[in-house]
PDB file of N, CA and C in Angstrom:
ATOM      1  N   UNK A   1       0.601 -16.048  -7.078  1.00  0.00           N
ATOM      2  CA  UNK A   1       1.128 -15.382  -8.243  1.00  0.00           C
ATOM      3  C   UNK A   1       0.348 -14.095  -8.520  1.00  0.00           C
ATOM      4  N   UNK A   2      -0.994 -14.479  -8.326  1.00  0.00           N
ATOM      5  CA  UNK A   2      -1.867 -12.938  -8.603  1.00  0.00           C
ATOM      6  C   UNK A   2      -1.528 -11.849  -7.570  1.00  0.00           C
ATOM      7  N   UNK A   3      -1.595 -12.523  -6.690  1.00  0.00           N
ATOM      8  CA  UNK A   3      -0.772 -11.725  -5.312  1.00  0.00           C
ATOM      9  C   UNK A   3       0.505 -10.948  -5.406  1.00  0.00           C
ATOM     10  N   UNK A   4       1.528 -11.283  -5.997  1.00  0.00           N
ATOM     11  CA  UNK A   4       2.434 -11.028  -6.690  1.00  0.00           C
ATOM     12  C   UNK A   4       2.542  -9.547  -7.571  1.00  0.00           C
ATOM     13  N   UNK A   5       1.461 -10.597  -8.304  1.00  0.00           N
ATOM     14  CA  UNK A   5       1.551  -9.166  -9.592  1.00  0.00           C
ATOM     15  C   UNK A   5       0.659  -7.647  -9.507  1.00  0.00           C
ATOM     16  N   UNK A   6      -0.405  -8.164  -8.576  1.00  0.00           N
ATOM     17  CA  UNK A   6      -0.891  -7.031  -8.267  1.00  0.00           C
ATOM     18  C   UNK A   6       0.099  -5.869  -7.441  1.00  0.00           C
ATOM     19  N   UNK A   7       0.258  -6.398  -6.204  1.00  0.00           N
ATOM     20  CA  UNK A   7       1.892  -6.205  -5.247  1.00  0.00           C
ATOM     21  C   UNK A   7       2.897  -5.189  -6.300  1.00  0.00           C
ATOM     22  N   UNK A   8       3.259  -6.232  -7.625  1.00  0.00           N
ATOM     23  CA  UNK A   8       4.199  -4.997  -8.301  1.00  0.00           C
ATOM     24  C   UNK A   8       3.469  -3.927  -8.946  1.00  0.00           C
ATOM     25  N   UNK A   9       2.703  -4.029  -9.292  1.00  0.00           N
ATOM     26  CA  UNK A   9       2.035  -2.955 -10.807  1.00  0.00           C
ATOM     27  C   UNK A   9       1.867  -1.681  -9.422  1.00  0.00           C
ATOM     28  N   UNK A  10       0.823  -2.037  -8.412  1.00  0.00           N
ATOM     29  CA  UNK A  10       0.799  -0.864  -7.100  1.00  0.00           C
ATOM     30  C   UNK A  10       2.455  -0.267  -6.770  1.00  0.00           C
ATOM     31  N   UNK A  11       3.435  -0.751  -6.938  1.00  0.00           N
ATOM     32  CA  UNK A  11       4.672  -0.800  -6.523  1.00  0.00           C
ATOM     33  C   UNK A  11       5.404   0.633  -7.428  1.00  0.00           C
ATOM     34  N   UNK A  12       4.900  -0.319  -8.933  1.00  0.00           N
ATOM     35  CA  UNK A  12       5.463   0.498  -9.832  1.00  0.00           C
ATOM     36  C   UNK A  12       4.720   2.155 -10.012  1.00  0.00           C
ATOM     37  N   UNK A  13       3.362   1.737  -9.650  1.00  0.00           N
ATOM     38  CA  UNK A  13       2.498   2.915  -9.784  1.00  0.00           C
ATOM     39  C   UNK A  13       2.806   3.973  -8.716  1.00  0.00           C
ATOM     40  N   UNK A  14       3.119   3.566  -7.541  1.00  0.00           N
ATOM     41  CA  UNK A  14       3.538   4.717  -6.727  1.00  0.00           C
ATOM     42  C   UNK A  14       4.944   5.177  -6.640  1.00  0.00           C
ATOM     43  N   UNK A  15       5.942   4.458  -7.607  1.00  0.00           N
ATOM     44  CA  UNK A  15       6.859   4.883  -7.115  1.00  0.00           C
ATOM     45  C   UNK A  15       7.166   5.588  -8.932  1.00  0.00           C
ATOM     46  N   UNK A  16       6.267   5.273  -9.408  1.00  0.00           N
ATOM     47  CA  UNK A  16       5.935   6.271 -10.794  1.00  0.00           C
ATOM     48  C   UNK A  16       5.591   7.973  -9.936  1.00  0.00           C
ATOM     49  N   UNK A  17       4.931   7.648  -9.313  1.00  0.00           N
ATOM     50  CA  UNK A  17       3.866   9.008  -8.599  1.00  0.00           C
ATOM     51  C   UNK A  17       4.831   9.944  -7.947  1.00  0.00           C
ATOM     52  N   UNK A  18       5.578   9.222  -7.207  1.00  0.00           N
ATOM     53  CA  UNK A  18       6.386   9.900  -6.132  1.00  0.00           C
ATOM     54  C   UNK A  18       8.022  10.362  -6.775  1.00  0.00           C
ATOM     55  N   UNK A  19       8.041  10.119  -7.757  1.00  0.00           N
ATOM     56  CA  UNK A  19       8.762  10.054  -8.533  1.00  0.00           C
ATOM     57  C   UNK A  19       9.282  11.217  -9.075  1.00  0.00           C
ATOM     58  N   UNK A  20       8.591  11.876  -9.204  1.00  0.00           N
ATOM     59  CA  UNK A  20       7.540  13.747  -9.816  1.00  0.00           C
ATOM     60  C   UNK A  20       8.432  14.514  -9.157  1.00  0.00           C
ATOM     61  N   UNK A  21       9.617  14.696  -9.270  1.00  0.00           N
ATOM     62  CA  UNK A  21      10.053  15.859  -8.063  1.00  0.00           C
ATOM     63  C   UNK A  21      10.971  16.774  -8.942  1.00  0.00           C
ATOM     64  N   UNK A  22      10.484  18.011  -8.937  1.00  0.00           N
ATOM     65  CA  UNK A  22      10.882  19.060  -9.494  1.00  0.00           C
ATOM     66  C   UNK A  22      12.244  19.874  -8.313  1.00  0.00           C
ATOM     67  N   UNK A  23      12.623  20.956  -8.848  1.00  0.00           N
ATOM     68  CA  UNK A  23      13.393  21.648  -8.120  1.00  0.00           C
ATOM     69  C   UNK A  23      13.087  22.528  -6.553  1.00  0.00           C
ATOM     70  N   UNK A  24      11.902  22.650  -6.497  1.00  0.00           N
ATOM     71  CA  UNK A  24      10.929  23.282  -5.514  1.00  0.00           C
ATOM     72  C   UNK A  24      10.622  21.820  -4.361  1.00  0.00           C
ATOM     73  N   UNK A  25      10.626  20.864  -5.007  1.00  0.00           N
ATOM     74  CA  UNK A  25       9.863  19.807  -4.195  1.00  0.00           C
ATOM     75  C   UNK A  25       8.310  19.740  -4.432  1.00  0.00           C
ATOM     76  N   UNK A  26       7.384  20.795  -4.993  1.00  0.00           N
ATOM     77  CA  UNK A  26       6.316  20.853  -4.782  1.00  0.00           C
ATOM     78  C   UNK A  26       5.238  19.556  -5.242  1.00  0.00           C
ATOM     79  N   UNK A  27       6.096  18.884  -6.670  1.00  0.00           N
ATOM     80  CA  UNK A  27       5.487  18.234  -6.626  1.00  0.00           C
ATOM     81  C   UNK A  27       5.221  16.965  -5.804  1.00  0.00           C
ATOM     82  N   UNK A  28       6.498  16.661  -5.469  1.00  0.00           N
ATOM     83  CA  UNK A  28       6.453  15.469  -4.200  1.00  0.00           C
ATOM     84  C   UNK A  28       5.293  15.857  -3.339  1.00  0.00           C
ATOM     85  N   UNK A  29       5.043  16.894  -2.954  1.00  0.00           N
ATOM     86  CA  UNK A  29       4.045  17.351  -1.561  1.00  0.00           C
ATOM     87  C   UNK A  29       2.826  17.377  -1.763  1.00  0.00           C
ATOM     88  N   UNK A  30       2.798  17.342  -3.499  1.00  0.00           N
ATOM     89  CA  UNK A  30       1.510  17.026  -3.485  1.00  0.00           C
ATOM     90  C   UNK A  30       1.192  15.609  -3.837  1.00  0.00           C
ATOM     91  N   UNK A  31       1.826  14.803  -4.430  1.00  0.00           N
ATOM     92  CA  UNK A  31       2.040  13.414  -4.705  1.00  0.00           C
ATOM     93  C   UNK A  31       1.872  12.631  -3.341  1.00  0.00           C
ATOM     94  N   UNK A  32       2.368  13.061  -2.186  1.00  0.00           N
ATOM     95  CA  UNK A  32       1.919  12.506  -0.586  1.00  0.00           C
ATOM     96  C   UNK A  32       0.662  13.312  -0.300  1.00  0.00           C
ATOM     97  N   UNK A  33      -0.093  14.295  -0.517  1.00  0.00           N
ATOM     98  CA  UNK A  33      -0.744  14.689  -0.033  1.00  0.00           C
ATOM     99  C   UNK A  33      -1.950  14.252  -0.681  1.00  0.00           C
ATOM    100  N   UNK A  34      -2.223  13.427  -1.778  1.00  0.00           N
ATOM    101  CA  UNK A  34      -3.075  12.506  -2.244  1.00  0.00           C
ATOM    102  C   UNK A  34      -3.341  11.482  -2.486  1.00  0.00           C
ATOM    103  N   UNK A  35      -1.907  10.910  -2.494  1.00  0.00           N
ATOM    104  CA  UNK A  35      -2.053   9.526  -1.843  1.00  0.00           C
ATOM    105  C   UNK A  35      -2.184   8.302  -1.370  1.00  0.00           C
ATOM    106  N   UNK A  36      -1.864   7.175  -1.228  1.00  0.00           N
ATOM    107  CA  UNK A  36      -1.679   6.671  -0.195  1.00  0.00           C
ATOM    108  C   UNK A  36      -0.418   6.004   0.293  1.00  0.00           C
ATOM    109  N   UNK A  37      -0.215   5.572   1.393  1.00  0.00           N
ATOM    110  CA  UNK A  37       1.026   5.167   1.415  1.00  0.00           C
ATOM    111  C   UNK A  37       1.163   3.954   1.358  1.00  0.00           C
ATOM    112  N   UNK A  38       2.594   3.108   1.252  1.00  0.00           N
ATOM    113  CA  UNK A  38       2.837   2.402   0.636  1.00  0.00           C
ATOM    114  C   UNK A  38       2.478   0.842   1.800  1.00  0.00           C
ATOM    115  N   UNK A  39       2.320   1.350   3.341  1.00  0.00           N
ATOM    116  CA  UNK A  39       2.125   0.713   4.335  1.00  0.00           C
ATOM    117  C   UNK A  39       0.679   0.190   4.306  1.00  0.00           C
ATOM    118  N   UNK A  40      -0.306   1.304   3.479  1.00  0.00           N
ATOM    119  CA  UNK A  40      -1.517   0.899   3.412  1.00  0.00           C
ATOM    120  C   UNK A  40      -2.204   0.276   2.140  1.00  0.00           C
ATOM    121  N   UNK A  41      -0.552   0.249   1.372  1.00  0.00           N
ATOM    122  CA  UNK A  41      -1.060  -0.003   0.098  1.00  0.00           C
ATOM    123  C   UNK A  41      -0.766  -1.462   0.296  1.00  0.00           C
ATOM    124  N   UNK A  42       0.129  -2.073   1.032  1.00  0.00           N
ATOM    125  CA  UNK A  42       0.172  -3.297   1.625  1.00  0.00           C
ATOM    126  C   UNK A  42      -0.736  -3.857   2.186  1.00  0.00           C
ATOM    127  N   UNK A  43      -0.994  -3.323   3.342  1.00  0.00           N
ATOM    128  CA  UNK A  43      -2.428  -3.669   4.140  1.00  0.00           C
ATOM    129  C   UNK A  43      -3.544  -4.170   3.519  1.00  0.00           C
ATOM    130  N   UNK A  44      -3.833  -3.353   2.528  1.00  0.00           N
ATOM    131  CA  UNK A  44      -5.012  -3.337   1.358  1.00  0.00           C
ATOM    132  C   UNK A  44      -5.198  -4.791   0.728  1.00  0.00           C
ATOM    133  N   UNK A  45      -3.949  -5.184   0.316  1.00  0.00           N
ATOM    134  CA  UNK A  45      -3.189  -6.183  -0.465  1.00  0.00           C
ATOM    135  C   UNK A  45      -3.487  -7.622   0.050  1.00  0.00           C
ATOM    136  N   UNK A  46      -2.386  -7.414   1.257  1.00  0.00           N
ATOM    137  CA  UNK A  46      -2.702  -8.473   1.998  1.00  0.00           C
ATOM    138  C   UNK A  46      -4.236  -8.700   2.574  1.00  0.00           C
ATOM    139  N   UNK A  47      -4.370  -8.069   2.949  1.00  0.00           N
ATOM    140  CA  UNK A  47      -6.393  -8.155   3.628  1.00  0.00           C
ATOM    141  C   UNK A  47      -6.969  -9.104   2.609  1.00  0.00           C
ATOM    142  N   UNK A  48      -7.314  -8.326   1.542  1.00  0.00           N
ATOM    143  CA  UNK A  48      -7.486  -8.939   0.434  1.00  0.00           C
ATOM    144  C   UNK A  48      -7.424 -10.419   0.338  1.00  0.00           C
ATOM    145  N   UNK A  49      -5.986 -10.342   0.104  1.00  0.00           N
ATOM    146  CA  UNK A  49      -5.775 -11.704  -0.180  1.00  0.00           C
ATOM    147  C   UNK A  49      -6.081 -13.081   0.749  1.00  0.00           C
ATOM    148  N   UNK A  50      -6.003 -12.316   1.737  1.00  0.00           N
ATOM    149  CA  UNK A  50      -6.532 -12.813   3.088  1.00  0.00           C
ATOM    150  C   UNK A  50      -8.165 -13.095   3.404  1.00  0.00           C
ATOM    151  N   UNK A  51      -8.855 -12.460   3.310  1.00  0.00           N
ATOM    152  CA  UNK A  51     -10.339 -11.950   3.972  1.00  0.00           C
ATOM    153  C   UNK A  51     -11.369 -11.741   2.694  1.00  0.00           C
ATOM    154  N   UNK A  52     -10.927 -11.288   1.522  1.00  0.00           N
ATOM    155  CA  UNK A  52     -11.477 -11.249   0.187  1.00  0.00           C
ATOM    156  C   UNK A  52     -13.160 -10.523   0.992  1.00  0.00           C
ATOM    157  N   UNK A  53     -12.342  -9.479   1.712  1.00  0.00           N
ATOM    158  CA  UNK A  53     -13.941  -8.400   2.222  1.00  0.00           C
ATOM    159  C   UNK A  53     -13.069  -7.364   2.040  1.00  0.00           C
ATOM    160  N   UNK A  54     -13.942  -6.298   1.684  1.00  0.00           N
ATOM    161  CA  UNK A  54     -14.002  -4.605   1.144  1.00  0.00           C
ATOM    162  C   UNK A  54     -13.689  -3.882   2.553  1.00  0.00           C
ATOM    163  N   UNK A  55     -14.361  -4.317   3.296  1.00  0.00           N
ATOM    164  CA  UNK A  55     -14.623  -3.661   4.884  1.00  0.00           C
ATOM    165  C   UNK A  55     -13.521  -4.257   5.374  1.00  0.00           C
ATOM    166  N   UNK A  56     -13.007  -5.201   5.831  1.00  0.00           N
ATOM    167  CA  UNK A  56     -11.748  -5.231   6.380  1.00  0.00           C
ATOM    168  C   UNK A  56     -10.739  -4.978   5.575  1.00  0.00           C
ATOM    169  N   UNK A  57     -10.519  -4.828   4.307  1.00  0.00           N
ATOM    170  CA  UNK A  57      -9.546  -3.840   3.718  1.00  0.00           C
ATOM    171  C   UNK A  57      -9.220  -2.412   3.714  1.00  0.00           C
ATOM    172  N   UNK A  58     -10.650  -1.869   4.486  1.00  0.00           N
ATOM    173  CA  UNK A  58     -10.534  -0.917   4.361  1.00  0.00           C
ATOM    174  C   UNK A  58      -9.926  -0.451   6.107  1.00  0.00           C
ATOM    175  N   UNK A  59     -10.540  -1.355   6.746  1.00  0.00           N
ATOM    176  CA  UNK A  59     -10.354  -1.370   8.327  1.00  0.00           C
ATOM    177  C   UNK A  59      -8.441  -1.517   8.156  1.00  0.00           C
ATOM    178  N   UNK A  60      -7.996  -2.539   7.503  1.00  0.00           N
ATOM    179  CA  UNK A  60      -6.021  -2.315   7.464  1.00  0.00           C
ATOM    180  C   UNK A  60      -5.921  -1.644   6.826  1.00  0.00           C
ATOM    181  N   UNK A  61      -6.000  -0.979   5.465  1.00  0.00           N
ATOM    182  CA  UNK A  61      -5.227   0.426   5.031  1.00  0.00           C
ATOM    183  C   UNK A  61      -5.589   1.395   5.720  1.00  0.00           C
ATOM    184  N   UNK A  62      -6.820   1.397   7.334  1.00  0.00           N
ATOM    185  CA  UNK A  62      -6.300   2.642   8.285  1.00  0.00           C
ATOM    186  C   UNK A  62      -5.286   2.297   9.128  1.00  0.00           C
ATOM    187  N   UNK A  63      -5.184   1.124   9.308  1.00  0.00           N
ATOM    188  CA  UNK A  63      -3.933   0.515  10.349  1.00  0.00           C
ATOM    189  C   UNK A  63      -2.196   1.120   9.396  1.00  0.00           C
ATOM    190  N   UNK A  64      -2.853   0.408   8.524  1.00  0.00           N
ATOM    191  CA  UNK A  64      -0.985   0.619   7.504  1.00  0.00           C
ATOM    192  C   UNK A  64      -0.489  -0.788   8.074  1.00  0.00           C
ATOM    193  N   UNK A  65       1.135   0.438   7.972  1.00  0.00           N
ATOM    194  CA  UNK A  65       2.156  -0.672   8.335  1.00  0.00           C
ATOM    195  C   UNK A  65       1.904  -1.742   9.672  1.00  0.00           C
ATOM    196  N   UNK A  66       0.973  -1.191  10.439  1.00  0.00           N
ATOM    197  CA  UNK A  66       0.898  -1.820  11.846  1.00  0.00           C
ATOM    198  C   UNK A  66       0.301  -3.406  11.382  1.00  0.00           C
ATOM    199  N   UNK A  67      -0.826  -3.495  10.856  1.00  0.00           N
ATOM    200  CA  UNK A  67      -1.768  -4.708  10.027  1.00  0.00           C
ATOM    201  C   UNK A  67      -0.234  -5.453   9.454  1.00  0.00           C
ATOM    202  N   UNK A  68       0.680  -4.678   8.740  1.00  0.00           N
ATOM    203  CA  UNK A  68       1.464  -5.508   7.463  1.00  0.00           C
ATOM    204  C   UNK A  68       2.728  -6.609   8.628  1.00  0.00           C
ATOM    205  N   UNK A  69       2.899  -5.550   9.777  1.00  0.00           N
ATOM    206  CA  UNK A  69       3.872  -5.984  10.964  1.00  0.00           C
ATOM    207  C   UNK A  69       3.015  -7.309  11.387  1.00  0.00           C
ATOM    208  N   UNK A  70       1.967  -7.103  12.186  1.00  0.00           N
ATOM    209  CA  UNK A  70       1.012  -7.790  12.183  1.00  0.00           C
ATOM    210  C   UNK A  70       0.855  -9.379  11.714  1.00  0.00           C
ATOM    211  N   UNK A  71       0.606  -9.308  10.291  1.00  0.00           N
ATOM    212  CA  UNK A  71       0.305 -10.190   8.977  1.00  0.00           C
ATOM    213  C   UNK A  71       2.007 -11.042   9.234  1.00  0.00           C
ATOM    214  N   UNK A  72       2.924 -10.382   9.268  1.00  0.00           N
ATOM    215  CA  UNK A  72       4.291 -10.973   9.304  1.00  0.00           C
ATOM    216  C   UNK A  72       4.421 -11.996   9.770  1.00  0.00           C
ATOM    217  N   UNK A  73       3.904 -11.220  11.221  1.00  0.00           N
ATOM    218  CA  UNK A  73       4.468 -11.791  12.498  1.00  0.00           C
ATOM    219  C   UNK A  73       3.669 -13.185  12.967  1.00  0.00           C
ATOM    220  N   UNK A  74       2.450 -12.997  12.475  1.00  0.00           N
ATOM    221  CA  UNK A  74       1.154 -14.080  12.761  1.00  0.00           C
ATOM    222  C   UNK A  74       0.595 -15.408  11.588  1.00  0.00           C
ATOM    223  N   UNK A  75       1.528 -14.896  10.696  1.00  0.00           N
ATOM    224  CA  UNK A  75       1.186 -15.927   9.289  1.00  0.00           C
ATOM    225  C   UNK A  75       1.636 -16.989   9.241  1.00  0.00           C
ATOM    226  N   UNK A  76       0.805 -18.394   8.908  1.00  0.00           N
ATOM    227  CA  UNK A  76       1.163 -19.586   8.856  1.00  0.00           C
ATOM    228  C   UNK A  76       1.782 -19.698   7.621  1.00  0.00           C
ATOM    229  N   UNK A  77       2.812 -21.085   7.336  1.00  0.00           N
ATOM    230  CA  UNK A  77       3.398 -21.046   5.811  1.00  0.00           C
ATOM    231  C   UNK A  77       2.693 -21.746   5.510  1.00  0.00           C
TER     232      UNK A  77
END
């Protein structure tokens, strides 16, 4: 459940962020250009919830989506 809710509030927060888009686009470009994405915002998440270490969270939000494919594909129920 904590898993969960953290999962949305990050969810809501970036898609608050990215959200920003004026007529130019500029702000979108800068909204990606600081950051992070949503593959690593997963990664982060899951690790976490997984490993409950700083250092391998930080080791999957450089992976991204690859760790989250990963986590999918290899997880017991």
């Amino acid at each position: 459940m904590k898993f969960l809710l953290i999962l949305l509030f990050f969810c809501l927060f970036s898609s608050f962020a990215f959200s920003q888009i004026n007529t130019s686009g500029a702000a979108s470009e800068i909204a990606m250009q600081g950051g992070i994405g949503l593959g690593s915002l997963l990664a982060v998440v899951i690790s976490w919830e997984r490993n409950h270490s700083i250092l391998w969270a930080i080791f999957h939000a450089i992976c991204g989506w690859l760790y989250v494919i990963y986590f999918i594909v290899v997880r017991k129920n």
